[in-house]
C-alpha atoms as a PDB file:
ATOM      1  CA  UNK A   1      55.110 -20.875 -10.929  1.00  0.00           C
ATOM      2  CA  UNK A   2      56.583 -18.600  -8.228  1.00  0.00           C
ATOM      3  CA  UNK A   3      56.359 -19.526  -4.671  1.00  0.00           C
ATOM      4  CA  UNK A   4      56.924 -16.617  -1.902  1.00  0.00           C
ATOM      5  CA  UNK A   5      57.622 -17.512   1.687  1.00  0.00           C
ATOM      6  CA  UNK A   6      55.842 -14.039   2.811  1.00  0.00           C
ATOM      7  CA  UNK A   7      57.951 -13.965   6.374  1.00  0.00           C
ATOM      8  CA  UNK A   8      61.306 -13.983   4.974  1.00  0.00           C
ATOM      9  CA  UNK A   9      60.611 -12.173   0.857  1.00  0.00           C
ATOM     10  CA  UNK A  10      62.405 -14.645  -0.496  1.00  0.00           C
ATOM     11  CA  UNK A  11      60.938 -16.688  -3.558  1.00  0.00           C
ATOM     12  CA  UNK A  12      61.884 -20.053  -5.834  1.00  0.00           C
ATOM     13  CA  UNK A  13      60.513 -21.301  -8.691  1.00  0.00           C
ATOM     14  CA  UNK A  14      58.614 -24.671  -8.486  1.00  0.00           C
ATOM     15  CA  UNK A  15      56.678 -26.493 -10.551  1.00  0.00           C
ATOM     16  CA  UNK A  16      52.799 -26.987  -9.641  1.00  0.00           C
ATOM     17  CA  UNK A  17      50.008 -28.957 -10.756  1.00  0.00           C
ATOM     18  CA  UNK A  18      47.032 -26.460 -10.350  1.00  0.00           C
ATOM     19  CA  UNK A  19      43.636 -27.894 -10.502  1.00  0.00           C
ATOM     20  CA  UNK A  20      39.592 -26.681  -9.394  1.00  0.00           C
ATOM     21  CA  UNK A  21      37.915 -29.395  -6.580  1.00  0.00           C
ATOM     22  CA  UNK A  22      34.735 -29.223  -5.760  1.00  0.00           C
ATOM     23  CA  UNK A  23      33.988 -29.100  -1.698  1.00  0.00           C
ATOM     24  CA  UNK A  24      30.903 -29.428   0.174  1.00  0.00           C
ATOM     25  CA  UNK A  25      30.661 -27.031   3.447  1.00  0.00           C
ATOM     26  CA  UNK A  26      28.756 -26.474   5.954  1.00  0.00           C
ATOM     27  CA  UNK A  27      24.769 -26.940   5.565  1.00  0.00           C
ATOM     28  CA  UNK A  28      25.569 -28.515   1.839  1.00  0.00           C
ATOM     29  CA  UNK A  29      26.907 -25.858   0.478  1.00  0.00           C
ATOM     30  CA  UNK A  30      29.140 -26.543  -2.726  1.00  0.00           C
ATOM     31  CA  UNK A  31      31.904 -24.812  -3.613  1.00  0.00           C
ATOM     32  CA  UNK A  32      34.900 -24.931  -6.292  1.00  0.00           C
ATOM     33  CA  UNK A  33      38.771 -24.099  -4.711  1.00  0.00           C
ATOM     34  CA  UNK A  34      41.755 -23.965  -6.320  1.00  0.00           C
ATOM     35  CA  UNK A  35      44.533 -26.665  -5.121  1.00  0.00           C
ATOM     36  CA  UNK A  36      48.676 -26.560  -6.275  1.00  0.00           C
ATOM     37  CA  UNK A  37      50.525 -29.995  -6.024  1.00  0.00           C
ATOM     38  CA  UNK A  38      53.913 -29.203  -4.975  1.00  0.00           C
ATOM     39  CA  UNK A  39      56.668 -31.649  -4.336  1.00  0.00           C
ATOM     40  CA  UNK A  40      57.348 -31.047  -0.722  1.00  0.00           C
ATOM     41  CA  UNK A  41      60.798 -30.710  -0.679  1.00  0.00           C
ATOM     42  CA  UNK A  42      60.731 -27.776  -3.282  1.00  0.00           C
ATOM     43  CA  UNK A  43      58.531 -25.806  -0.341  1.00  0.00           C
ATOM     44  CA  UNK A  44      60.162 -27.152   2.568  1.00  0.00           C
ATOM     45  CA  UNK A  45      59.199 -23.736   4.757  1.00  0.00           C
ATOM     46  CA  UNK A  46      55.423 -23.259   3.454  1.00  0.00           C
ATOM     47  CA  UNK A  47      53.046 -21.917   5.898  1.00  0.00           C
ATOM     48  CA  UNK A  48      49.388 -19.978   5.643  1.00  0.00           C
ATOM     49  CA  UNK A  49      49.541 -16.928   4.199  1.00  0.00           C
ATOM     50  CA  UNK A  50      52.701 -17.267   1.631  1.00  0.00           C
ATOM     51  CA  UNK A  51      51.507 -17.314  -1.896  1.00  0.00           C
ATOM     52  CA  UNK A  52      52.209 -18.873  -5.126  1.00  0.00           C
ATOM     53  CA  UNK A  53      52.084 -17.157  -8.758  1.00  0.00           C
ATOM     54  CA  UNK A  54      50.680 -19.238 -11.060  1.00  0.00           C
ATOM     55  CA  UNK A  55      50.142 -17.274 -14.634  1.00  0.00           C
ATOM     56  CA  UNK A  56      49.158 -13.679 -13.971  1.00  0.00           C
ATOM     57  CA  UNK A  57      47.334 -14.778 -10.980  1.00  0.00           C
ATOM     58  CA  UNK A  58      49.122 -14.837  -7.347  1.00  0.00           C
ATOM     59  CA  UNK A  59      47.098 -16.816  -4.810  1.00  0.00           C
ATOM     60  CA  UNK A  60      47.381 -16.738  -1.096  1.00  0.00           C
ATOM     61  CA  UNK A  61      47.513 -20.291   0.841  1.00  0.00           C
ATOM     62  CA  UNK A  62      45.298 -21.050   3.055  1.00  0.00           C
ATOM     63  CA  UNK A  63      46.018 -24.417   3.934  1.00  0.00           C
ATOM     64  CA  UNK A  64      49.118 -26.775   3.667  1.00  0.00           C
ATOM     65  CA  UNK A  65      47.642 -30.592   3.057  1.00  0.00           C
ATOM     66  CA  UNK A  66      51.625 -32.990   3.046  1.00  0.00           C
ATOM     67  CA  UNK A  67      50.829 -36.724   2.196  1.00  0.00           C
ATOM     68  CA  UNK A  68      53.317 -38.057   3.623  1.00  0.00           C
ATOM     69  CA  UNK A  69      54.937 -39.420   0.688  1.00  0.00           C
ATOM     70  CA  UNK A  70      56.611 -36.409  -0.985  1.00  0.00           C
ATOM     71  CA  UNK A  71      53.790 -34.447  -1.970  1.00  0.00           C
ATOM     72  CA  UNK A  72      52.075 -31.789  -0.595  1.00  0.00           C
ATOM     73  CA  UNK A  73      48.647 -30.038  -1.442  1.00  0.00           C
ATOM     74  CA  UNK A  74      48.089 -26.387  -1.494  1.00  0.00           C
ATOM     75  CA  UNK A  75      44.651 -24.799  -0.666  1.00  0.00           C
ATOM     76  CA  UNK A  76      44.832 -21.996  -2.380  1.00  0.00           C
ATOM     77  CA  UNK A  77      42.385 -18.471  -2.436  1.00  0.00           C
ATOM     78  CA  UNK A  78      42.683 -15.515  -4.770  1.00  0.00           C
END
């Protein structure tokens, strides 16, 4: 996939395990998001709002989730 770091245009290939989660909101609500594994150091930069193109589909992030251990989990929204 394609990551873009939206402040500075510039964009890098990285390799991203994409995958549907279900989430419960507010009130009970369920919902299905779309998540990106990333190894951290390949998005060292990543912030809300850049975006990743995974396919013909390029999703905006919404939230940046690192574990700690070399991984970090994208939050991703079409």
């Amino acid at each position: 996939c394609t990551f873009t770091d939206v402040s500075t245009g510039t964009t890098a290939s990285v390799h991203a395990l994409l995958r549907k989660e279900d989430l419960e909101e507010e009130a009970g609500v369920e919902s299905s998001a779309p998540f990106a594994l990333v190894r951290t150091s390949d998005v060292p930069n990543v912030v809300q709002g850049d975006t990743i193109a995974i396919s013909v589909t390029t999703f905006t992030i919404w939230a940046v989730e690192p574990d700690g251990e070399g991984m970090t989990d994208l939050r991703l929204r079409v």
